[in-house]
PDB file of N, CA and C in Angstrom:
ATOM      1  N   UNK A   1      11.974   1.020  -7.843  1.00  0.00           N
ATOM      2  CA  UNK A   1      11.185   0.506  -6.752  1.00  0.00           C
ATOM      3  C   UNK A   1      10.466  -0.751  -7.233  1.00  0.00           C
ATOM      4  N   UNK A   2      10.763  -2.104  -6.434  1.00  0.00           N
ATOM      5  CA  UNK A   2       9.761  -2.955  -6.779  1.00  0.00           C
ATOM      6  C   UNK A   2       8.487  -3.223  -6.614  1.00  0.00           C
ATOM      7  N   UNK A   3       7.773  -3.608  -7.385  1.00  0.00           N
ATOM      8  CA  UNK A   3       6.313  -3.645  -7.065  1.00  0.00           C
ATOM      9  C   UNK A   3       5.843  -5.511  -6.246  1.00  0.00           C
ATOM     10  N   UNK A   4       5.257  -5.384  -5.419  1.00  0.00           N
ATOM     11  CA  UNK A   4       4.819  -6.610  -4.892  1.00  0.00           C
ATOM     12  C   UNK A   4       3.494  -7.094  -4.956  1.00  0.00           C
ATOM     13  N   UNK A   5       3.380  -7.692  -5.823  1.00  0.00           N
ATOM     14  CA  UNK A   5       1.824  -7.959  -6.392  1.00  0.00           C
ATOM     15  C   UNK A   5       0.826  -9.402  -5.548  1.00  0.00           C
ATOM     16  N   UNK A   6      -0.173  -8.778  -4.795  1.00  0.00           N
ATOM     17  CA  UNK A   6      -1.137  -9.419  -4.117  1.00  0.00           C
ATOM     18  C   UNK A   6      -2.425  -9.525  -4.628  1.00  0.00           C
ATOM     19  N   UNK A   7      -2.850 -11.109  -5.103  1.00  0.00           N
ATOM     20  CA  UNK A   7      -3.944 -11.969  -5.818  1.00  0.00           C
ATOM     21  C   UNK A   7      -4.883 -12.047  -4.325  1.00  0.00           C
ATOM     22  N   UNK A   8      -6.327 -10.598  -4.743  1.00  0.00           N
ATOM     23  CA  UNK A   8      -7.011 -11.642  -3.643  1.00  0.00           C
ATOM     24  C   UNK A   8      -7.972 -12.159  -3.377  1.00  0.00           C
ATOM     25  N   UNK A   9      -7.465 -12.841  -2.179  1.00  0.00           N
ATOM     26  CA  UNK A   9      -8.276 -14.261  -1.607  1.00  0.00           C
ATOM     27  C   UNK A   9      -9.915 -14.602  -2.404  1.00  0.00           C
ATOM     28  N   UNK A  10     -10.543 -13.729  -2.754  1.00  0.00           N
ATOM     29  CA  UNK A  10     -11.313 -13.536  -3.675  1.00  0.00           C
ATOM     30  C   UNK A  10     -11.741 -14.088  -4.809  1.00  0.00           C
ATOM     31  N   UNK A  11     -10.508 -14.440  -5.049  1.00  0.00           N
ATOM     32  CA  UNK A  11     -10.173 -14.807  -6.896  1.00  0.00           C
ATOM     33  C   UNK A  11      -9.987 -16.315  -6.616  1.00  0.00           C
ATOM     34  N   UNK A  12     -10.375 -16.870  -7.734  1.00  0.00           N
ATOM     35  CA  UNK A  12     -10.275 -18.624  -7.863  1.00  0.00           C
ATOM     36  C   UNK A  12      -9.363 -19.083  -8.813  1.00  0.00           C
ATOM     37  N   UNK A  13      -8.955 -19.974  -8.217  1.00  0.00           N
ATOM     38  CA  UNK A  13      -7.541 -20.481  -9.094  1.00  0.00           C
ATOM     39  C   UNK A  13      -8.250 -20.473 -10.643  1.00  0.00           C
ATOM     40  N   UNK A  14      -9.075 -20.682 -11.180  1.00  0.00           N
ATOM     41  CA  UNK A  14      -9.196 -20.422 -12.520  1.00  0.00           C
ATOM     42  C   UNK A  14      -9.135 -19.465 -13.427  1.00  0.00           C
ATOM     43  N   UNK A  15      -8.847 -18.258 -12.813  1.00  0.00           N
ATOM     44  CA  UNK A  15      -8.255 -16.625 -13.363  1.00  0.00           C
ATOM     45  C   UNK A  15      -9.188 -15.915 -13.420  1.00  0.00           C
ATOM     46  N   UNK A  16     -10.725 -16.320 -13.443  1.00  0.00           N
ATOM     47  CA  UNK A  16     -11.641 -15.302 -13.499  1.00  0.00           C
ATOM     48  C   UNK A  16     -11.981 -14.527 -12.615  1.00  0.00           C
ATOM     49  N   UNK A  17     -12.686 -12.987 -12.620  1.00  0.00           N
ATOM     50  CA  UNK A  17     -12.790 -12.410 -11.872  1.00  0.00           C
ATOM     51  C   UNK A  17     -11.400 -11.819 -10.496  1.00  0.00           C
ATOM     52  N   UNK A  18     -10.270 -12.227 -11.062  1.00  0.00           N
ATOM     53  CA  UNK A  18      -9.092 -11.839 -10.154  1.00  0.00           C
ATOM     54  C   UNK A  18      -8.812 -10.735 -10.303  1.00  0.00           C
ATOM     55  N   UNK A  19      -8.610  -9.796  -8.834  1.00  0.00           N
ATOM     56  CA  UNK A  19      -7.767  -8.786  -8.482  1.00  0.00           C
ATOM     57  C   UNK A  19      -7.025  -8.923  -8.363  1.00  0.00           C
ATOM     58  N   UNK A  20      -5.781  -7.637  -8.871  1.00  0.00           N
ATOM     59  CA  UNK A  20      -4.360  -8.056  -8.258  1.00  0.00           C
ATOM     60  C   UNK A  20      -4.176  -6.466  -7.617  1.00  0.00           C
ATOM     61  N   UNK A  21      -3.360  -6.492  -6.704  1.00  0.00           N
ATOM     62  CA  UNK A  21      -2.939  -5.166  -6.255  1.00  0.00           C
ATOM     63  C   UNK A  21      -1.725  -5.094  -6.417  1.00  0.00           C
ATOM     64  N   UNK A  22      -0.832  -4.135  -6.624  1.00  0.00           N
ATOM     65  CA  UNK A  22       0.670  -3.925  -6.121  1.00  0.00           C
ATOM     66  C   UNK A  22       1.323  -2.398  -5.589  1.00  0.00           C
ATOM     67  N   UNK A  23       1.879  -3.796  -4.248  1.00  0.00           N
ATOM     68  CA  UNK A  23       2.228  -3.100  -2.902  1.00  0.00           C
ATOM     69  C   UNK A  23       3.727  -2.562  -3.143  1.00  0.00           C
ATOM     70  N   UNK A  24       3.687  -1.400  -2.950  1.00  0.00           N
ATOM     71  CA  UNK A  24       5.574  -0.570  -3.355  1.00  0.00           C
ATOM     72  C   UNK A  24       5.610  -0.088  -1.890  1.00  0.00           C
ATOM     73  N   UNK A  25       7.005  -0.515  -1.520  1.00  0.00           N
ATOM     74  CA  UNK A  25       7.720  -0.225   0.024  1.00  0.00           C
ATOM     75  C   UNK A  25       7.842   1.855   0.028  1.00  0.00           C
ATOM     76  N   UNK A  26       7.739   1.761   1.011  1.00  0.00           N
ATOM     77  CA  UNK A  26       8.434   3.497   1.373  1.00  0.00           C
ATOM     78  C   UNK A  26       9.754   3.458   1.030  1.00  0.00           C
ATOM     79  N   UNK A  27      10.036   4.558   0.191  1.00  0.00           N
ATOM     80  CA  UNK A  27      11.439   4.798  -0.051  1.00  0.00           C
ATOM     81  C   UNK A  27      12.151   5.192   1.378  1.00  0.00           C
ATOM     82  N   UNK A  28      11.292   5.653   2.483  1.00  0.00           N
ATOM     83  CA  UNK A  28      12.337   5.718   3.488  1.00  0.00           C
ATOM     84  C   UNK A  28      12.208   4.506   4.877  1.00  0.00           C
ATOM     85  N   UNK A  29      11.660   3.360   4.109  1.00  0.00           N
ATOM     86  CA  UNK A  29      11.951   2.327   4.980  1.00  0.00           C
ATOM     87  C   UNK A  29      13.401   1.772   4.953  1.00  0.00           C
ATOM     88  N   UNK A  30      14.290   1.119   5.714  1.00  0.00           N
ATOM     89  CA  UNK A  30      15.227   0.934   5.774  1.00  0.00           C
ATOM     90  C   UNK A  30      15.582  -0.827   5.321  1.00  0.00           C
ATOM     91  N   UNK A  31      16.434  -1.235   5.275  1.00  0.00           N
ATOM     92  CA  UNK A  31      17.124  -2.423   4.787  1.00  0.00           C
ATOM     93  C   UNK A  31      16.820  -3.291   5.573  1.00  0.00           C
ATOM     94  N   UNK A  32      16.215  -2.876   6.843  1.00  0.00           N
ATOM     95  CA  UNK A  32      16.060  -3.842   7.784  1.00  0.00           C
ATOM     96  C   UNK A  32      15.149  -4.145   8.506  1.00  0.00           C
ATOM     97  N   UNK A  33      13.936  -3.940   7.700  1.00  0.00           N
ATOM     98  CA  UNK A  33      12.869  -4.203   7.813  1.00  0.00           C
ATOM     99  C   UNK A  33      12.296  -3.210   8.946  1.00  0.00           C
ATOM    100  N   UNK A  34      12.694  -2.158   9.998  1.00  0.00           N
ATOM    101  CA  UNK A  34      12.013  -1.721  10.854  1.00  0.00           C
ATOM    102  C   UNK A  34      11.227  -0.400  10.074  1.00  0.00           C
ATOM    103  N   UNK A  35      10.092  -0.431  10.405  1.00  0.00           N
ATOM    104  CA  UNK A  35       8.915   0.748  10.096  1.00  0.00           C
ATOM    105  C   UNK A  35       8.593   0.777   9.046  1.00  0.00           C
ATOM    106  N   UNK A  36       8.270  -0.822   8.764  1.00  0.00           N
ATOM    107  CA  UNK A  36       7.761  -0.400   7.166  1.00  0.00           C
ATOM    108  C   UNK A  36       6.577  -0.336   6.714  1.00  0.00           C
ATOM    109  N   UNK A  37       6.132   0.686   5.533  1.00  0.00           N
ATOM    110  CA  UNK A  37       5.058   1.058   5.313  1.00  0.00           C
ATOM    111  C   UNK A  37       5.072   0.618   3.692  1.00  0.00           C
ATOM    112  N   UNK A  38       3.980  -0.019   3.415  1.00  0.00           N
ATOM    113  CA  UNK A  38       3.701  -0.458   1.868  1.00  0.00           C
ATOM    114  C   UNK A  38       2.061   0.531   1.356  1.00  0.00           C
ATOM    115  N   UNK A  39       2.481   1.094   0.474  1.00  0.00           N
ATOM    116  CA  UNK A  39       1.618   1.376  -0.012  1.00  0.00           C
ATOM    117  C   UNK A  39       0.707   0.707  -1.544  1.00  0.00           C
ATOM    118  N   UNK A  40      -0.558   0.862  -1.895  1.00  0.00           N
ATOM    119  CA  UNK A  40      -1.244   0.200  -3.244  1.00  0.00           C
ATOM    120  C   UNK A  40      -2.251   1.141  -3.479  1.00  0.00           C
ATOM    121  N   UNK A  41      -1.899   2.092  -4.926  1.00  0.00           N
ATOM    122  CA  UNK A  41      -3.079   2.715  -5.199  1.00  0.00           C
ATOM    123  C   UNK A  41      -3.771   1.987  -6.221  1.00  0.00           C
ATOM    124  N   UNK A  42      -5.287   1.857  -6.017  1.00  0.00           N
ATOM    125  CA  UNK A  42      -6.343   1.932  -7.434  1.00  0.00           C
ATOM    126  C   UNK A  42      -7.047   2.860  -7.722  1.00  0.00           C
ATOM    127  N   UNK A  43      -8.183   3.265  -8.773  1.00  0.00           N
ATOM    128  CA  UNK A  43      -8.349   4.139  -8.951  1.00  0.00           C
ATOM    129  C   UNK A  43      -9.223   4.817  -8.318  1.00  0.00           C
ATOM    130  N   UNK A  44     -10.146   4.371  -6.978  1.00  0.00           N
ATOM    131  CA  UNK A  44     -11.148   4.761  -6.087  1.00  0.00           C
ATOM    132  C   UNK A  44     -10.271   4.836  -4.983  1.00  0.00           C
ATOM    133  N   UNK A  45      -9.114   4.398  -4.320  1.00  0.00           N
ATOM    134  CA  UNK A  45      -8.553   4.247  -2.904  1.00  0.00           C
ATOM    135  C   UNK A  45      -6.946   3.926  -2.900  1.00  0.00           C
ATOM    136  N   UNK A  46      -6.139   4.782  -2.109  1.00  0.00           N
ATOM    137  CA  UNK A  46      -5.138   3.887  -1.576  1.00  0.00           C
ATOM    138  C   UNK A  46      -5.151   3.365  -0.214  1.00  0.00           C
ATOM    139  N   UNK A  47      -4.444   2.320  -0.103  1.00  0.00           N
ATOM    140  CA  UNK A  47      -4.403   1.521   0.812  1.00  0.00           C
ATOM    141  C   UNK A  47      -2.723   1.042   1.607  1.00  0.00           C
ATOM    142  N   UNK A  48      -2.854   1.504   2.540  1.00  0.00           N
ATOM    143  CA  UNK A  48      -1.182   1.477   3.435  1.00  0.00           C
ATOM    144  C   UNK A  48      -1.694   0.364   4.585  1.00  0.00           C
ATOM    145  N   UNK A  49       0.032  -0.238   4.602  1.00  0.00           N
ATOM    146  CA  UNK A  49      -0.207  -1.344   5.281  1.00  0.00           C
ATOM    147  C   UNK A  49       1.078  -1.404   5.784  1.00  0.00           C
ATOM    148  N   UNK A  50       1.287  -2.343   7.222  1.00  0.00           N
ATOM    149  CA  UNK A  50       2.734  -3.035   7.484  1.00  0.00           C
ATOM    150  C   UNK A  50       3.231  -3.677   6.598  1.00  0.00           C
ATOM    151  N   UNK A  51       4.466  -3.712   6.216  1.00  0.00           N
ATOM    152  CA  UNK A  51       4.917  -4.571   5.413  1.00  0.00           C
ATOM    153  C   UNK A  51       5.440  -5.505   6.031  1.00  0.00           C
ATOM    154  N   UNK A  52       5.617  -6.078   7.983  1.00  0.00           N
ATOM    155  CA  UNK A  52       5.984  -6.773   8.285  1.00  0.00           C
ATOM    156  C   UNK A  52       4.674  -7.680   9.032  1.00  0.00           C
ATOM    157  N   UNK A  53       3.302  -6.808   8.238  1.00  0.00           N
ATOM    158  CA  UNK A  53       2.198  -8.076   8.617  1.00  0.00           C
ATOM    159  C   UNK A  53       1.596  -7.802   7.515  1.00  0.00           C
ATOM    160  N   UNK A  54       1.833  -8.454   6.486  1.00  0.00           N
ATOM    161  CA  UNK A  54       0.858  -8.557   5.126  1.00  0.00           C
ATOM    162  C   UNK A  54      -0.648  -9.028   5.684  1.00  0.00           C
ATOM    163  N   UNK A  55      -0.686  -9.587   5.984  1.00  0.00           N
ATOM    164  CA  UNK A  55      -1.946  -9.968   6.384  1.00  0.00           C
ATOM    165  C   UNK A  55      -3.035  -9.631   6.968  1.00  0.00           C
ATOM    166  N   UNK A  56      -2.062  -9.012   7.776  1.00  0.00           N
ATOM    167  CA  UNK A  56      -2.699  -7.870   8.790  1.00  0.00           C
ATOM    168  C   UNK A  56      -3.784  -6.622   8.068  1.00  0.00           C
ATOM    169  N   UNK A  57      -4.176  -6.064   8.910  1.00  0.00           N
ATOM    170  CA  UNK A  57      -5.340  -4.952   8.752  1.00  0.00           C
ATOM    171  C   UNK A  57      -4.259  -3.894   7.945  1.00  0.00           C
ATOM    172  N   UNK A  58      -5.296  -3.091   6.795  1.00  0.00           N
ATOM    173  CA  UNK A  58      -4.898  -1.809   6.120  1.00  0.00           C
ATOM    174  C   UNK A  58      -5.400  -0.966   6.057  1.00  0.00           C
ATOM    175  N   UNK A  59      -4.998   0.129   6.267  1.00  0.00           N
ATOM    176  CA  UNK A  59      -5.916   1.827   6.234  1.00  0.00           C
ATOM    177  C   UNK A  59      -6.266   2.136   4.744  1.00  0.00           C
ATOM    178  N   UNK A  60      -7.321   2.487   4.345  1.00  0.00           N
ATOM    179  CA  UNK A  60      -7.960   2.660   3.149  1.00  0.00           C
ATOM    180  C   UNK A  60      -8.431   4.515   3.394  1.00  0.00           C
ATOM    181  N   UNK A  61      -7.785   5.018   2.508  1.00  0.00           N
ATOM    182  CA  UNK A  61      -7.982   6.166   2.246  1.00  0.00           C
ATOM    183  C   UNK A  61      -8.619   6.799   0.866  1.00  0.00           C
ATOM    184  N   UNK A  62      -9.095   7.801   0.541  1.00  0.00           N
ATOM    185  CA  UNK A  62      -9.335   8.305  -1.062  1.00  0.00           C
ATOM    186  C   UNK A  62      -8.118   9.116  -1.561  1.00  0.00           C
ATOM    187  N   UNK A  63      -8.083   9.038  -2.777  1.00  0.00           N
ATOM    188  CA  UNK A  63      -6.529   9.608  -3.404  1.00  0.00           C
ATOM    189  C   UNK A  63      -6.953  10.774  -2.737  1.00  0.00           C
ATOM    190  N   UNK A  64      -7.794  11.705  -2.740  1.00  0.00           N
ATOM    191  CA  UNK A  64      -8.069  12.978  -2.449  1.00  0.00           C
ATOM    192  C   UNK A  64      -7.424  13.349  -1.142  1.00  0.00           C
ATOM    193  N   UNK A  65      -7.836  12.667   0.060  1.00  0.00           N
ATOM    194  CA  UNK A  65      -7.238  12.516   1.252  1.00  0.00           C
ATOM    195  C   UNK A  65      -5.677  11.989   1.457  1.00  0.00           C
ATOM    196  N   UNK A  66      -5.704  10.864   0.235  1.00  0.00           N
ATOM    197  CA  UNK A  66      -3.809  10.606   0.298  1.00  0.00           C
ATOM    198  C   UNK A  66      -3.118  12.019   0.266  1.00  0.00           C
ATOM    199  N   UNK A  67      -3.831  12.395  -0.816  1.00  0.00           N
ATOM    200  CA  UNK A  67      -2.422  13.830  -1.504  1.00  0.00           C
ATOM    201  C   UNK A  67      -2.845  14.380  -0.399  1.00  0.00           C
ATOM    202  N   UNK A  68      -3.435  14.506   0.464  1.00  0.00           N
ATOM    203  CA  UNK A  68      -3.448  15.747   1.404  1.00  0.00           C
ATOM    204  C   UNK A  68      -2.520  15.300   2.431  1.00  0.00           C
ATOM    205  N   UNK A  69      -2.613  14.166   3.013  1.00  0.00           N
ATOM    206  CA  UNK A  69      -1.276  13.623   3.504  1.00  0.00           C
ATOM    207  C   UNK A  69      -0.178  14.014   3.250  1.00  0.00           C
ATOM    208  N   UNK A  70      -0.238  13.396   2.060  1.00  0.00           N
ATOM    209  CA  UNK A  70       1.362  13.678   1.588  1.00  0.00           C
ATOM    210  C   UNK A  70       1.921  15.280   1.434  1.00  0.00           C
ATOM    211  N   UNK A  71       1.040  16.090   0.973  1.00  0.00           N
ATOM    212  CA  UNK A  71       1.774  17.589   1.006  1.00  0.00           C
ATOM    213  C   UNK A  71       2.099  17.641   2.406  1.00  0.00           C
ATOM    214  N   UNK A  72       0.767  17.475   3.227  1.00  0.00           N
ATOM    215  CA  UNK A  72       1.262  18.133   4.813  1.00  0.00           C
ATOM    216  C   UNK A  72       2.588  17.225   5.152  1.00  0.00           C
ATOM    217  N   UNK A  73       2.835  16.104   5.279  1.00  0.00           N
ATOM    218  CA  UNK A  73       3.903  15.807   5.832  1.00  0.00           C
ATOM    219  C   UNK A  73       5.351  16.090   5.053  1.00  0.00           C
ATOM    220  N   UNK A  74       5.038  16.329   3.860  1.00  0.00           N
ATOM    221  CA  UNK A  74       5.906  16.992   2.803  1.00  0.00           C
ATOM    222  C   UNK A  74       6.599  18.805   3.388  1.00  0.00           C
ATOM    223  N   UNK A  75       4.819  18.918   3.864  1.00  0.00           N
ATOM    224  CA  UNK A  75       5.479  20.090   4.023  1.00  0.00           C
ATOM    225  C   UNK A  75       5.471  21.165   5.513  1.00  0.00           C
ATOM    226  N   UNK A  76       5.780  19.900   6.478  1.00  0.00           N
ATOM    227  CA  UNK A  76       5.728  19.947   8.031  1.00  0.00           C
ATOM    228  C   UNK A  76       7.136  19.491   8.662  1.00  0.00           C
ATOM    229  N   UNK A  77       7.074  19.868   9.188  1.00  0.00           N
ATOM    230  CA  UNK A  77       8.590  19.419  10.103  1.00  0.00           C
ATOM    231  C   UNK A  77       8.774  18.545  11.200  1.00  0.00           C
ATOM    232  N   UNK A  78       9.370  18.062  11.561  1.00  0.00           N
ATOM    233  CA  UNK A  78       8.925  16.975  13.145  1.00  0.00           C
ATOM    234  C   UNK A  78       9.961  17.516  13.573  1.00  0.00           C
TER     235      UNK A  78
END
């Protein structure tokens, strides 16, 4: 999985004080860009986003609340 690494806006071209994040695609997004979800964990929050509006607004969650996500839909059916 590639990682997509976002410098931000924050940070000054002179390197100090820079964040970087990196954004990894859903393994079940498809080749063609429809429904994609990027995720970026640090160590206080992850953060999910469109991957077809970087720019755009992101849901900020606590790992605590991620993993709870993830089992239930892990372990739910549609």
């Amino acid at each position: 999985m590639e990682l997509v690494w976002f410098k931000s806006s924050h940070s000054s071209n002179e390197g100090a004080a820079c964040v970087e994040i990196a954004w990894r695609k859903s393994s079940y997004s498809g080749n063609e860009g429809a429904e994609c979800v990027e995720v970026a964990e640090t160590t206080t929050a992850v953060l999910v986003r469109d991957s077809k509006d970087a720019a755009g607004p992101h849901l900020t969650f606590t790992p605590t609340a991620w993993q709870s996500f993830l089992t239930f839909a892990a372990t739910t059916e549609v």
